[in-house]
PDB file of N, CA and C in Angstrom:
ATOM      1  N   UNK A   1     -11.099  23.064 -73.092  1.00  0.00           N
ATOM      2  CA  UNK A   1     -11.371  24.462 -73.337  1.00  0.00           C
ATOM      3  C   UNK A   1     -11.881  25.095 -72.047  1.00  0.00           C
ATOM      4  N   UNK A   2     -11.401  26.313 -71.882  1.00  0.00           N
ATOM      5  CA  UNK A   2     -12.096  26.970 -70.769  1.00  0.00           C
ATOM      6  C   UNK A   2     -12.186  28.281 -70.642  1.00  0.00           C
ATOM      7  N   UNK A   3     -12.358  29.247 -70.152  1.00  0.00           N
ATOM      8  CA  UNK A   3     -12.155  30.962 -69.801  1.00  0.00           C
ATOM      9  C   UNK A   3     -11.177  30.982 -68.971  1.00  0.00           C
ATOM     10  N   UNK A   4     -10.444  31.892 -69.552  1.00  0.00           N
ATOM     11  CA  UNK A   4      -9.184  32.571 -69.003  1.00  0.00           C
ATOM     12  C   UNK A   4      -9.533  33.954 -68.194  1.00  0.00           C
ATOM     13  N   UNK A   5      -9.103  34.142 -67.689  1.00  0.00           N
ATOM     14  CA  UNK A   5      -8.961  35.802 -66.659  1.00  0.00           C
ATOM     15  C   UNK A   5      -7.663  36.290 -66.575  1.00  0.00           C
ATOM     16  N   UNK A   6      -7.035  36.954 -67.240  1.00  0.00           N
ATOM     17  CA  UNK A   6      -5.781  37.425 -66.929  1.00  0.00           C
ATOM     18  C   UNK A   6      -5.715  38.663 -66.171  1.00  0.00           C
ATOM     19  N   UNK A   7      -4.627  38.815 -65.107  1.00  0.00           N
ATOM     20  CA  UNK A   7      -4.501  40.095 -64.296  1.00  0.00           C
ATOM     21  C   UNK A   7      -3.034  40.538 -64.891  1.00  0.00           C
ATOM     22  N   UNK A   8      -2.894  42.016 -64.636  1.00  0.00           N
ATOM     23  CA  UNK A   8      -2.439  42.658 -65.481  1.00  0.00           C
ATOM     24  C   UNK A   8      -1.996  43.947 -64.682  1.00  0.00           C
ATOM     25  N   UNK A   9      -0.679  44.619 -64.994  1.00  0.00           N
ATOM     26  CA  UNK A   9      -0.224  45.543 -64.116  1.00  0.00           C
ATOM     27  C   UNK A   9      -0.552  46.752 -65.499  1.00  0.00           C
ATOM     28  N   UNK A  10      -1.840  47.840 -65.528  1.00  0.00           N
ATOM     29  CA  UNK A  10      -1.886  48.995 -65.855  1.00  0.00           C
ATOM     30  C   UNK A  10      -1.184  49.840 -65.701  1.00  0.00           C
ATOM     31  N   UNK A  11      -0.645  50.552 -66.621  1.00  0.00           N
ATOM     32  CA  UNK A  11      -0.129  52.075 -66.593  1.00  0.00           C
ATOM     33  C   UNK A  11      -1.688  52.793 -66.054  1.00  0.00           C
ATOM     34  N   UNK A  12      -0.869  54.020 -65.172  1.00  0.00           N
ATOM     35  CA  UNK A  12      -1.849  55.296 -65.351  1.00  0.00           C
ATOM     36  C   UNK A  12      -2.811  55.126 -66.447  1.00  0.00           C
ATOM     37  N   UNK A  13      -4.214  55.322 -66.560  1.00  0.00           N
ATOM     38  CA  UNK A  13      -4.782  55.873 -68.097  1.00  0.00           C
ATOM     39  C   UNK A  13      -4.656  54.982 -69.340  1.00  0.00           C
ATOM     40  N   UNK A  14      -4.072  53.661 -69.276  1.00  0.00           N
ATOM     41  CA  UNK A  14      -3.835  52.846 -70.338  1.00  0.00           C
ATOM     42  C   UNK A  14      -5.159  51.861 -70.116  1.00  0.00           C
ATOM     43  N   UNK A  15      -5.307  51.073 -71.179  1.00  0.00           N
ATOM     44  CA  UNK A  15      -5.964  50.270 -71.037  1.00  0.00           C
ATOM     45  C   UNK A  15      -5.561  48.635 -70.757  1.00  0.00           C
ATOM     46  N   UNK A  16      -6.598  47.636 -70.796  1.00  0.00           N
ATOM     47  CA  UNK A  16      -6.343  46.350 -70.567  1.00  0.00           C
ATOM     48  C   UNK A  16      -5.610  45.641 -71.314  1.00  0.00           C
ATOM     49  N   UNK A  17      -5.818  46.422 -73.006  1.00  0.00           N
ATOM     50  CA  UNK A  17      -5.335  45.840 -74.006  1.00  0.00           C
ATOM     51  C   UNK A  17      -3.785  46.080 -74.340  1.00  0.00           C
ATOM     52  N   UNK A  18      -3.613  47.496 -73.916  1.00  0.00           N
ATOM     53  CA  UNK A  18      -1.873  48.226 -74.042  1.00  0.00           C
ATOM     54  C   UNK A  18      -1.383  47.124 -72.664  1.00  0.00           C
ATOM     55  N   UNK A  19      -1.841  46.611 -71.827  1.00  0.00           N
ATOM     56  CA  UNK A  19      -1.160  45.991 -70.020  1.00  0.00           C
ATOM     57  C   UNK A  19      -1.188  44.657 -71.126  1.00  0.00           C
ATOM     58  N   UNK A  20      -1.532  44.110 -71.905  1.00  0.00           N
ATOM     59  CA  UNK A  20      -1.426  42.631 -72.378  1.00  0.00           C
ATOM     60  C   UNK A  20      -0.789  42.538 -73.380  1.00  0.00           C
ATOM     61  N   UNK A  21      -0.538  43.563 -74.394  1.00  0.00           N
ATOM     62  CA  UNK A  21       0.325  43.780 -75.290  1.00  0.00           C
ATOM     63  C   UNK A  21       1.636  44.129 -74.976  1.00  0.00           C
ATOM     64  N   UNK A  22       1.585  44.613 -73.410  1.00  0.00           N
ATOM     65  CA  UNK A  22       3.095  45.099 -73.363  1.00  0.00           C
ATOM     66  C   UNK A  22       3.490  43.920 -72.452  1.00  0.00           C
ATOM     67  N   UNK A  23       2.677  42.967 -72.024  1.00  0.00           N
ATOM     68  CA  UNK A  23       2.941  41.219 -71.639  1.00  0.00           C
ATOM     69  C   UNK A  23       4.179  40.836 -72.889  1.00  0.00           C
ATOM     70  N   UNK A  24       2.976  40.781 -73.981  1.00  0.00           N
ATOM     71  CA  UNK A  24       3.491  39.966 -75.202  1.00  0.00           C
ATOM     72  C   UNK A  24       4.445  40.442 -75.576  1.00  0.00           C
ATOM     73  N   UNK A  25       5.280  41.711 -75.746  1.00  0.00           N
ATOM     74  CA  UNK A  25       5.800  42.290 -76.422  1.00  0.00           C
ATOM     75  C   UNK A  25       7.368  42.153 -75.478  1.00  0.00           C
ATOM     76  N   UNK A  26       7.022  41.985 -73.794  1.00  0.00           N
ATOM     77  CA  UNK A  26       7.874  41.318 -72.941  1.00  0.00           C
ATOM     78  C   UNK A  26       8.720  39.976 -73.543  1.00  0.00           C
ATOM     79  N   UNK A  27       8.053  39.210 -73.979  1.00  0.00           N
ATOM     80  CA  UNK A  27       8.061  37.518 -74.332  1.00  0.00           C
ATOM     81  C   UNK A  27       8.600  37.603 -76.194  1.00  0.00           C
ATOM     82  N   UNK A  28       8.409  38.747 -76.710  1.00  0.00           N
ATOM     83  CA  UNK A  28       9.296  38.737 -78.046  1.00  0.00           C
ATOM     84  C   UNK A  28      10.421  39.597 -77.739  1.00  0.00           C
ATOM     85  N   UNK A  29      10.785  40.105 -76.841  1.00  0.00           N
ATOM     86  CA  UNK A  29      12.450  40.182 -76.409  1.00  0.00           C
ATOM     87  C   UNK A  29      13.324  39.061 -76.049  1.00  0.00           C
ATOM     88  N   UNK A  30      12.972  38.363 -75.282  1.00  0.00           N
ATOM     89  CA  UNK A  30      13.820  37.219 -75.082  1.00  0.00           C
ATOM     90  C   UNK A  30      12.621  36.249 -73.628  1.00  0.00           C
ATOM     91  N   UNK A  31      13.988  35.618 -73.097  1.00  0.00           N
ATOM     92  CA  UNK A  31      12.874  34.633 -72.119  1.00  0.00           C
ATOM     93  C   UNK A  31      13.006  35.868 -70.973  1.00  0.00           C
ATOM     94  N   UNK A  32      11.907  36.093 -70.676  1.00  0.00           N
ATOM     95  CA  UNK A  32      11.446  36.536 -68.990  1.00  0.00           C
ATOM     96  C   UNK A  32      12.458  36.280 -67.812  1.00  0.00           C
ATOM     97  N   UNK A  33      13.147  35.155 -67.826  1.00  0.00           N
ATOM     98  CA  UNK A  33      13.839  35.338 -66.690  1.00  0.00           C
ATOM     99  C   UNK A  33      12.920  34.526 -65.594  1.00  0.00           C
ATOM    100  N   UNK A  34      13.335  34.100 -64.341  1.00  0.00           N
ATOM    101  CA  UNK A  34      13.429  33.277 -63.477  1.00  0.00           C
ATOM    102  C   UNK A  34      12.110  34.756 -62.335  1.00  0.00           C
ATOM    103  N   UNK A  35      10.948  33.562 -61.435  1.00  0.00           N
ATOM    104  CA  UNK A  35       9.946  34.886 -61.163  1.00  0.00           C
ATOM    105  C   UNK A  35      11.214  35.557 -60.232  1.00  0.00           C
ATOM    106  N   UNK A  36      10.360  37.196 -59.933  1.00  0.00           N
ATOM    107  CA  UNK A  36      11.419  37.829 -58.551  1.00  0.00           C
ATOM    108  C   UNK A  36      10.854  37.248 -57.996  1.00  0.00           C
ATOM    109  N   UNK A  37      11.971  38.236 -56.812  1.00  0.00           N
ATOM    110  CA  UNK A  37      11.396  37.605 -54.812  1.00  0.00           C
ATOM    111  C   UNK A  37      10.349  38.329 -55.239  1.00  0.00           C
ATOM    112  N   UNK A  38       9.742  39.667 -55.610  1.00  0.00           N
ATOM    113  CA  UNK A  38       8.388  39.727 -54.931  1.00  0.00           C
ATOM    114  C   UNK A  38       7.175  39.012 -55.704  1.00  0.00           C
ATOM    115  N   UNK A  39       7.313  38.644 -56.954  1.00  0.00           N
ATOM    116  CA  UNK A  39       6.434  37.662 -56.950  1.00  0.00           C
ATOM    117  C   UNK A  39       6.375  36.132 -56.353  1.00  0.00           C
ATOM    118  N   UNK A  40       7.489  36.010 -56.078  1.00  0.00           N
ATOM    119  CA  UNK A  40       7.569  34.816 -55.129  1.00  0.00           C
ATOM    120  C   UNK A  40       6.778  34.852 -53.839  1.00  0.00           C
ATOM    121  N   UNK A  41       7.165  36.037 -53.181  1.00  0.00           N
ATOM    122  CA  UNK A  41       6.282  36.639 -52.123  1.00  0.00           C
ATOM    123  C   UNK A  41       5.049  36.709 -52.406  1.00  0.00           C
ATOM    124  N   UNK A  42       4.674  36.857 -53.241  1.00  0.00           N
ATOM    125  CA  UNK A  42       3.029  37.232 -53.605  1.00  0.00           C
ATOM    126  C   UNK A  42       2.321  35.806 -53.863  1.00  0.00           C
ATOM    127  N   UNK A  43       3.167  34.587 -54.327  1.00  0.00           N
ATOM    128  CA  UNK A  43       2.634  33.473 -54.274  1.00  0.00           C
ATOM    129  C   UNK A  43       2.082  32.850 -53.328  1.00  0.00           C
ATOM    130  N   UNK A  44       3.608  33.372 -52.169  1.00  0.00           N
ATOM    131  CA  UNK A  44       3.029  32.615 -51.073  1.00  0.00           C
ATOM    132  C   UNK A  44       2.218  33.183 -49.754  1.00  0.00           C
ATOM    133  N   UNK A  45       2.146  34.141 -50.551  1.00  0.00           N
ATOM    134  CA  UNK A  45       0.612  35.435 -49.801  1.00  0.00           C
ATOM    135  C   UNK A  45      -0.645  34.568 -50.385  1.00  0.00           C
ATOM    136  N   UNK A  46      -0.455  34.109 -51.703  1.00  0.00           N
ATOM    137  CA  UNK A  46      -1.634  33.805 -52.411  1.00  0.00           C
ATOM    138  C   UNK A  46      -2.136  32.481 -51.859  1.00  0.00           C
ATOM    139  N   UNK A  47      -1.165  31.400 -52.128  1.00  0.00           N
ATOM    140  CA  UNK A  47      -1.698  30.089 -52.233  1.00  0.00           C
ATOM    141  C   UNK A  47      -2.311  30.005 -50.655  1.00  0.00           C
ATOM    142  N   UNK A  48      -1.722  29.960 -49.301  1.00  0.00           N
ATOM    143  CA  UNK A  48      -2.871  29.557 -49.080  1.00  0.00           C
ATOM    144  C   UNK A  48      -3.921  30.222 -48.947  1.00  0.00           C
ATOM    145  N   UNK A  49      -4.427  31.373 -49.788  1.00  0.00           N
ATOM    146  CA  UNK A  49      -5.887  31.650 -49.717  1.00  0.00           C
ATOM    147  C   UNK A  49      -6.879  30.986 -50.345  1.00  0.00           C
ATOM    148  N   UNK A  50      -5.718  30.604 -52.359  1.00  0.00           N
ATOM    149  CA  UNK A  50      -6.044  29.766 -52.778  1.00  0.00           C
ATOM    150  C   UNK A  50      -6.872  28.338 -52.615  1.00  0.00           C
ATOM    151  N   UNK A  51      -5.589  27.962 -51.570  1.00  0.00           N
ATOM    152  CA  UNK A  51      -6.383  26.410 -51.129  1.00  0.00           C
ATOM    153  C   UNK A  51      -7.579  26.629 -50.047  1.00  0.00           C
ATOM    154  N   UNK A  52      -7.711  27.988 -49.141  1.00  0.00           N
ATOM    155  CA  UNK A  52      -8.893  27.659 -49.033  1.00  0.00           C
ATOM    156  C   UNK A  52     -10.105  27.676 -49.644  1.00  0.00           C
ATOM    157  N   UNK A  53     -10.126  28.668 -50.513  1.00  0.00           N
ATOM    158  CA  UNK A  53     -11.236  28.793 -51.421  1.00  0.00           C
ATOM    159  C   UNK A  53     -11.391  27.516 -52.480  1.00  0.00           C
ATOM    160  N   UNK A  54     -10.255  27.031 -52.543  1.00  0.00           N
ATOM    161  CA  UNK A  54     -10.752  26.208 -54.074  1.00  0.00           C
ATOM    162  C   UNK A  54     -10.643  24.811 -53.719  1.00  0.00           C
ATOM    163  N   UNK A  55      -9.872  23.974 -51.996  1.00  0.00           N
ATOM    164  CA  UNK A  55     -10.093  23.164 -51.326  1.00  0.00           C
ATOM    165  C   UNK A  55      -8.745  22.283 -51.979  1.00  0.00           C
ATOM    166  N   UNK A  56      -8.366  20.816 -52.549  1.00  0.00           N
ATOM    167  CA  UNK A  56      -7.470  20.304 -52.868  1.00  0.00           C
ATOM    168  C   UNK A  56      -7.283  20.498 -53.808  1.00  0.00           C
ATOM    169  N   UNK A  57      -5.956  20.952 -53.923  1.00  0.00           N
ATOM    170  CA  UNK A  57      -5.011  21.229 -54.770  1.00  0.00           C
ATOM    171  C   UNK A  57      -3.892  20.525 -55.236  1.00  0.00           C
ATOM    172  N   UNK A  58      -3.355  20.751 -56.834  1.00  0.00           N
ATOM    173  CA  UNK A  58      -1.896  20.016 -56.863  1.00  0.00           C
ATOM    174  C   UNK A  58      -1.323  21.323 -57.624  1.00  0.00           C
ATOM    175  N   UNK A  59       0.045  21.662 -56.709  1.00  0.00           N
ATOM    176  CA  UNK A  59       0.908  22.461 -57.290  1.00  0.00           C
ATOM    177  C   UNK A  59       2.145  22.252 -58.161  1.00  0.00           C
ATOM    178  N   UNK A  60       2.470  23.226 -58.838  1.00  0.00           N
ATOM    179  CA  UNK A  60       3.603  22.732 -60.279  1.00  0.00           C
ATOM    180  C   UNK A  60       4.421  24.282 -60.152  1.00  0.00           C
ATOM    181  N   UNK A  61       5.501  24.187 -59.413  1.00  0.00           N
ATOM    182  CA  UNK A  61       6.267  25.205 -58.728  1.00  0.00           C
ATOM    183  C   UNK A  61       8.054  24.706 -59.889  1.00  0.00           C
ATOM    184  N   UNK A  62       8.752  25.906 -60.806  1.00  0.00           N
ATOM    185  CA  UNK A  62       9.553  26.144 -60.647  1.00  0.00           C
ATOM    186  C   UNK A  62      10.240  27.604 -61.401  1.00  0.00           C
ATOM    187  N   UNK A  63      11.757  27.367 -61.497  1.00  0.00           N
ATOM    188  CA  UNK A  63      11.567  29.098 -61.256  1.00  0.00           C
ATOM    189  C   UNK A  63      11.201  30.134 -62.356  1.00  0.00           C
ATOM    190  N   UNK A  64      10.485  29.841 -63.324  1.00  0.00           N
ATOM    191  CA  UNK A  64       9.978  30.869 -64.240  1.00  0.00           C
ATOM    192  C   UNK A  64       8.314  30.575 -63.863  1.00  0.00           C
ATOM    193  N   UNK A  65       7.854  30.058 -63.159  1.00  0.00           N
ATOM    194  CA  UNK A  65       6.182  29.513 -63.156  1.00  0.00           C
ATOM    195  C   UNK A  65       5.689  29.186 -61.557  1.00  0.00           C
ATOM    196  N   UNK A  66       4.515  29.743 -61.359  1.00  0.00           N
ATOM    197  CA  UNK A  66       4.155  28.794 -60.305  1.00  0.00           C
ATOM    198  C   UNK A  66       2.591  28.682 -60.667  1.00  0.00           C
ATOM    199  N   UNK A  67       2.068  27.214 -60.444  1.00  0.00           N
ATOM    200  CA  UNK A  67       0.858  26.485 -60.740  1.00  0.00           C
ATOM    201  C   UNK A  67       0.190  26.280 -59.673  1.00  0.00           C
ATOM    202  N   UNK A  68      -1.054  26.131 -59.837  1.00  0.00           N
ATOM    203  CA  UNK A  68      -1.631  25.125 -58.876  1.00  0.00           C
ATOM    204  C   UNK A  68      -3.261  24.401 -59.344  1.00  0.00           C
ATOM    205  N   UNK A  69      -3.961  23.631 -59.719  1.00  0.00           N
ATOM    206  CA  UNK A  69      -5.419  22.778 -60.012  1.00  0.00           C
ATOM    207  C   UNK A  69      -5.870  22.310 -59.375  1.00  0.00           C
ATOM    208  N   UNK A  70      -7.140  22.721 -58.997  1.00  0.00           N
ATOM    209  CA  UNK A  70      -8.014  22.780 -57.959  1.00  0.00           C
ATOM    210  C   UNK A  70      -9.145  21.181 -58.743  1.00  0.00           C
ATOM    211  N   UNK A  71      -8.519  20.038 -57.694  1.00  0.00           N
ATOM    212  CA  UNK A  71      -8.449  18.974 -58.394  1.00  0.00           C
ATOM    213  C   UNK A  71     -10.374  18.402 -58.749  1.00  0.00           C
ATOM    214  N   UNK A  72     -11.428  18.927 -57.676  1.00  0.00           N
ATOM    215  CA  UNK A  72     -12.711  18.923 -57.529  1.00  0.00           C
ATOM    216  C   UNK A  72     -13.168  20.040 -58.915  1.00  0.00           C
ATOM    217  N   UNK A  73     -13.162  21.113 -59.666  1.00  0.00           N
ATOM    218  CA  UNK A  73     -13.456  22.314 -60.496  1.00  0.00           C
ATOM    219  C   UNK A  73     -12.417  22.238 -61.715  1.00  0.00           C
ATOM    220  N   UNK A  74     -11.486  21.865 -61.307  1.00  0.00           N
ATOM    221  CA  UNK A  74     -10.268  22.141 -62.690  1.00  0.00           C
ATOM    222  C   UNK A  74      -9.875  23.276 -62.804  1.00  0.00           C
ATOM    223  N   UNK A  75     -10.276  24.655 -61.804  1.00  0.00           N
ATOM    224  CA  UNK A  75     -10.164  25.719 -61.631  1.00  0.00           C
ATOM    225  C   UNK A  75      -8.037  26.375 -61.820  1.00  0.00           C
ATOM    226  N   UNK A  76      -7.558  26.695 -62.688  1.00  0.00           N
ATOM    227  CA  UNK A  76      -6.168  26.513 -62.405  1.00  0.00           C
ATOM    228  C   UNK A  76      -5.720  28.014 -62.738  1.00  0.00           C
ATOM    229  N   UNK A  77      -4.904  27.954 -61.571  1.00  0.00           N
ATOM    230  CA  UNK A  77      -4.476  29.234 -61.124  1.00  0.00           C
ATOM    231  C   UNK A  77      -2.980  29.282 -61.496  1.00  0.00           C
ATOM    232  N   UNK A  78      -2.260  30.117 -62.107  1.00  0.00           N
ATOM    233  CA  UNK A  78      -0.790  30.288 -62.675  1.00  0.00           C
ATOM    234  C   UNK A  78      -0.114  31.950 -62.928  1.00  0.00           C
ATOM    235  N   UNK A  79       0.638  31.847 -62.289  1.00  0.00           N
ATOM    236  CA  UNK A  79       1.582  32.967 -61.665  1.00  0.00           C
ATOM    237  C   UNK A  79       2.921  32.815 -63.321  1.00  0.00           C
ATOM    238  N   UNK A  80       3.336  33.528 -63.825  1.00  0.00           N
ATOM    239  CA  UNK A  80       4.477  33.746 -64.463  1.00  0.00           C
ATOM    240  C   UNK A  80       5.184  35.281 -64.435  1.00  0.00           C
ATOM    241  N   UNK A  81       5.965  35.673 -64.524  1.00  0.00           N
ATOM    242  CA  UNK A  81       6.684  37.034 -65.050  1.00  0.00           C
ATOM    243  C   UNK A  81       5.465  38.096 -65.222  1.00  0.00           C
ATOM    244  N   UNK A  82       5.293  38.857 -64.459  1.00  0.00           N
ATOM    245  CA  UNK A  82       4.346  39.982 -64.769  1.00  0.00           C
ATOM    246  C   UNK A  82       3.106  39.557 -64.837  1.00  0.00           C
ATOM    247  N   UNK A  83       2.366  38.029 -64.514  1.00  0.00           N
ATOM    248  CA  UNK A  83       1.231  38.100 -65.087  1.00  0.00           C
ATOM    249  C   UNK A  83       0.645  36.981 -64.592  1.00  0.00           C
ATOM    250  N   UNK A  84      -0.798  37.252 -63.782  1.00  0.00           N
ATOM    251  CA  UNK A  84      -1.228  35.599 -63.458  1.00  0.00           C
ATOM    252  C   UNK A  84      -2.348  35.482 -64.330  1.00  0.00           C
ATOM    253  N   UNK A  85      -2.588  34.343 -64.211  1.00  0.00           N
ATOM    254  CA  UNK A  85      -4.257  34.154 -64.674  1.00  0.00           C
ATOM    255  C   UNK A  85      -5.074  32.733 -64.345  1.00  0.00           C
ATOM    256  N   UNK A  86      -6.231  33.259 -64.611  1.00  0.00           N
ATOM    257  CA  UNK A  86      -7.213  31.937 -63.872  1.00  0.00           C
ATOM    258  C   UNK A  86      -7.547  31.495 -64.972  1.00  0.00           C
ATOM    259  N   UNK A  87      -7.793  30.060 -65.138  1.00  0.00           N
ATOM    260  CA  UNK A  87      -8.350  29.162 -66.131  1.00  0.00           C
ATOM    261  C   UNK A  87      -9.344  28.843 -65.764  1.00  0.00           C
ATOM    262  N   UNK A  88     -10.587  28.633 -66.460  1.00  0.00           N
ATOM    263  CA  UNK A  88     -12.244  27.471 -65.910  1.00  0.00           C
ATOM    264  C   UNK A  88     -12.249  26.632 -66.858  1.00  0.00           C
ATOM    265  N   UNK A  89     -12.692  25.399 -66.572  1.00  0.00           N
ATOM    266  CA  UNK A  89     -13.249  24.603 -67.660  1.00  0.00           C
ATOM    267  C   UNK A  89     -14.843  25.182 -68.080  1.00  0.00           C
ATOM    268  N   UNK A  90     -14.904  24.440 -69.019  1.00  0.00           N
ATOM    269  CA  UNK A  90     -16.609  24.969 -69.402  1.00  0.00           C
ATOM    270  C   UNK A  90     -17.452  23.689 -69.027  1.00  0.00           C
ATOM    271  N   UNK A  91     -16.696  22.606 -68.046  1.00  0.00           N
ATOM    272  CA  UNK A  91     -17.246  21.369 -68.244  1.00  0.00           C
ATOM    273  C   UNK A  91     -18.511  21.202 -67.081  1.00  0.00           C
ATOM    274  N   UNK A  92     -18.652  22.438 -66.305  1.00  0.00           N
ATOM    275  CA  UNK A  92     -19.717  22.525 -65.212  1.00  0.00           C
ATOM    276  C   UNK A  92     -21.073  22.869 -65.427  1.00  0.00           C
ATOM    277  N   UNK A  93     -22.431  22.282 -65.245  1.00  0.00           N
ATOM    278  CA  UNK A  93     -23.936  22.546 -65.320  1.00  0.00           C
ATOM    279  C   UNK A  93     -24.072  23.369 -64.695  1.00  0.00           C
ATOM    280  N   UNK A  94     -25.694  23.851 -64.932  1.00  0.00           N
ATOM    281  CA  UNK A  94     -26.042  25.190 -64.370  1.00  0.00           C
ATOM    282  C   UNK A  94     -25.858  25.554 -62.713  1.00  0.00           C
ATOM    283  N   UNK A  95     -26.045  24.834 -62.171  1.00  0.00           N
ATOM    284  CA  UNK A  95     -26.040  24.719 -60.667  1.00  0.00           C
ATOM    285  C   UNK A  95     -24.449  24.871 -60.317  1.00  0.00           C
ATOM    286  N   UNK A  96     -24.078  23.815 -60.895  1.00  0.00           N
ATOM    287  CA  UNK A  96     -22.485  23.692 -60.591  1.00  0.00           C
ATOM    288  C   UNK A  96     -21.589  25.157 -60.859  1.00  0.00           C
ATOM    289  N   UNK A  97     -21.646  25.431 -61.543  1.00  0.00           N
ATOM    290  CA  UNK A  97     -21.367  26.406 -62.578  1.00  0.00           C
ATOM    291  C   UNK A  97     -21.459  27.584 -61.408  1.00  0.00           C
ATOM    292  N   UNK A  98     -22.276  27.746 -60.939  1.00  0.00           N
ATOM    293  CA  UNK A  98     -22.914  28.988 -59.735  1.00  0.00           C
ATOM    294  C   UNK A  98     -21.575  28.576 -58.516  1.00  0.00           C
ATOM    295  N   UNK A  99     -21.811  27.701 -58.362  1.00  0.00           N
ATOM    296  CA  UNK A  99     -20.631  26.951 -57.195  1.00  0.00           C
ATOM    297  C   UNK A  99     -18.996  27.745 -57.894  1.00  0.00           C
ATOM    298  N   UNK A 100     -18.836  27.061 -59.013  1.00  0.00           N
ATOM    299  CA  UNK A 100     -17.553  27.625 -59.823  1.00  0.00           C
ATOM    300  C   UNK A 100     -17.229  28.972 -59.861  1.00  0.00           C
ATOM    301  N   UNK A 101     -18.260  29.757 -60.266  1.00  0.00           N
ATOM    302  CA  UNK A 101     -18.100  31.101 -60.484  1.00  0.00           C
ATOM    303  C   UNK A 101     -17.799  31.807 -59.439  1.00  0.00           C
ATOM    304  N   UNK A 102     -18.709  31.204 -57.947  1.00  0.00           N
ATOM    305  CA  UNK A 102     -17.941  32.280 -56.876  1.00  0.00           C
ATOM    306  C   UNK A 102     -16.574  31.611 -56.173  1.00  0.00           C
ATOM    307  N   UNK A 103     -16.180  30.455 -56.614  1.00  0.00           N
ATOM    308  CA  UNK A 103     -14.786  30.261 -56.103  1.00  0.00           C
ATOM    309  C   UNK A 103     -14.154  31.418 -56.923  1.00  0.00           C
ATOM    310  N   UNK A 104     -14.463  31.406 -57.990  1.00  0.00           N
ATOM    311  CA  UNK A 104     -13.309  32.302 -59.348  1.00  0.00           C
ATOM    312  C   UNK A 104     -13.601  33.809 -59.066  1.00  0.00           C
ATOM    313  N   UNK A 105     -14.455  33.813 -58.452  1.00  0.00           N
ATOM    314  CA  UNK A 105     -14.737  35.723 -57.929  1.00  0.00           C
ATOM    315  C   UNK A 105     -14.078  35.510 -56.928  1.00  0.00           C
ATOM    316  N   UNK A 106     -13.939  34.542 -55.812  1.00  0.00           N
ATOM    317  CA  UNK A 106     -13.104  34.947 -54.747  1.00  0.00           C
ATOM    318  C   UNK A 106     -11.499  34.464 -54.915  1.00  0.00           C
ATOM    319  N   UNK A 107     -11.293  34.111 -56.048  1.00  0.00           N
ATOM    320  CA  UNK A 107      -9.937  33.588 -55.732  1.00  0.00           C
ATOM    321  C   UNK A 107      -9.554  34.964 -56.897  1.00  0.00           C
ATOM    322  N   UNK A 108     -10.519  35.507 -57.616  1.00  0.00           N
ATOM    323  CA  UNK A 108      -9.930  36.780 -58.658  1.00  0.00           C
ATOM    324  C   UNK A 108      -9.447  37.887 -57.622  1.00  0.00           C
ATOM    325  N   UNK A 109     -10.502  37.713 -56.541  1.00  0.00           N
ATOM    326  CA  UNK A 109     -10.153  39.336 -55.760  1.00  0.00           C
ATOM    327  C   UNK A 109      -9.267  39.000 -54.719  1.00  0.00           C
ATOM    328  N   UNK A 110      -8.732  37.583 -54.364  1.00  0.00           N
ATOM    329  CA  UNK A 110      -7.747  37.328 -53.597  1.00  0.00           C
ATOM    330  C   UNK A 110      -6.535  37.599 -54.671  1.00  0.00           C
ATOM    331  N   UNK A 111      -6.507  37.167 -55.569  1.00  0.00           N
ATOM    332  CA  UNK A 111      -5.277  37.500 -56.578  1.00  0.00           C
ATOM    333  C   UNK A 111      -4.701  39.066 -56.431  1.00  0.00           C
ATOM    334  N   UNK A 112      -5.827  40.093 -56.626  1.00  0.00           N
ATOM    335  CA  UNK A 112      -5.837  41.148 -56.796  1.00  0.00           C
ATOM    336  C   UNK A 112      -5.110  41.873 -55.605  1.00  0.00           C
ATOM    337  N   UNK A 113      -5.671  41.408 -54.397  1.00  0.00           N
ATOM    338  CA  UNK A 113      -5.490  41.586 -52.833  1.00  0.00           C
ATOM    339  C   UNK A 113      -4.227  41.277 -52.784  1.00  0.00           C
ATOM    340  N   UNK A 114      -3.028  39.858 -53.665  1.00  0.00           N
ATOM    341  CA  UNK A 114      -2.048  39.910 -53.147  1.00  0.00           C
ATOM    342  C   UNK A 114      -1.053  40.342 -54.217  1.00  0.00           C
ATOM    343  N   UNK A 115      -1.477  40.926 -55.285  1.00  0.00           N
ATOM    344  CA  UNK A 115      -0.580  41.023 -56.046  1.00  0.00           C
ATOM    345  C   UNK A 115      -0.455  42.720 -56.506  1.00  0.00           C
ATOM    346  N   UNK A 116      -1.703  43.317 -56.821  1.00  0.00           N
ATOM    347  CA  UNK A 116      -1.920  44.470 -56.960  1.00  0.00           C
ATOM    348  C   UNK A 116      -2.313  44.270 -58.405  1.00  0.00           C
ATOM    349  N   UNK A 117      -2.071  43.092 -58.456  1.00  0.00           N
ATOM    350  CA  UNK A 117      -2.679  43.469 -60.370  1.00  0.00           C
ATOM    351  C   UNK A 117      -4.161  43.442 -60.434  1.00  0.00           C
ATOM    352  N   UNK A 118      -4.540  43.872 -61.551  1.00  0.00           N
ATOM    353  CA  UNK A 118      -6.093  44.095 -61.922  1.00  0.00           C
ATOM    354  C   UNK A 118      -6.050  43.267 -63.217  1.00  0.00           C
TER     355      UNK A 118
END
C-alpha cells in the first residue's frame, strides 16, 4: 500500500477531479494507444532528474508505459497516456519518512518542470 500523486493536464477553470475523470473516461473508449514523441520527450527530460534525486533505479520502458523504482524508498515513478504519477510506500518511520517526502517534493516539481502537468 502506498500514496499515489497523480499529475494531470487541467482545462482552463476545471478542476482536479473533471482532469481525472476525463483520464478515466479516455480508458473507457478504447486502449490509449502507444505514448507520443512528446511524452517520450518528456521522459527523457525527466529520468535523469529522476535518478538524481531518488539515486538507483530500475526502469520498465515499453510503448504504452514508462516506469522506473527507486530501489533504496520504493518511491515509483510511471509515465502512461496523458498521465504520470508517483507512488510511496507507507513502509518508512518518522525520520525516514522526512528523507522520503522531500525526494517526492522534488521529484513532484521535477515532473511538473518537464511535463507541464499539475
Amino acid at each position: 500500500m502506498g500514496y499515489d500523486i497523480y499529475f494531470v493536464r487541467r482545462d482552463p477553470g476545471g478542476s482536479f477531479e473533471d482532469a481525472l475523470e476525463d483520464i478515466e473516461d479516455s480508458y473507457d473508449e478504447g486502449d490509449p494507444g502507444p505514448l507520443t514523441s512528446v511524452e517520450l520527450e518528456q521522459w527523457d527530460t525527466l529520468l535523469p532528474r529522476a535518478r538524481e534525486i531518488l539515486g538507483l533505479v530500475e526502469v520498465f520502458e515499453d510503448d504504452r508505459t514508462r516506469e522506473l523504482f527507486a530501489v533504496d524508498t520504493g518511491i515509483q515513478l510511471s509515465l502512461f497516456a496523458g498521465e504520470v504519477s508517483v507512488t510511496v510506500p507507507y513502509k518508512h518511520g518518522t525520520e525516514a519518512a522526512l528523507a522520503v517526502m522531500h525526494k517526492v517534493y522534488s521529484l513532484s516539481r521535477a515532473v511538473e518542470d518537464a511535463t507541464g502537468l499539475e
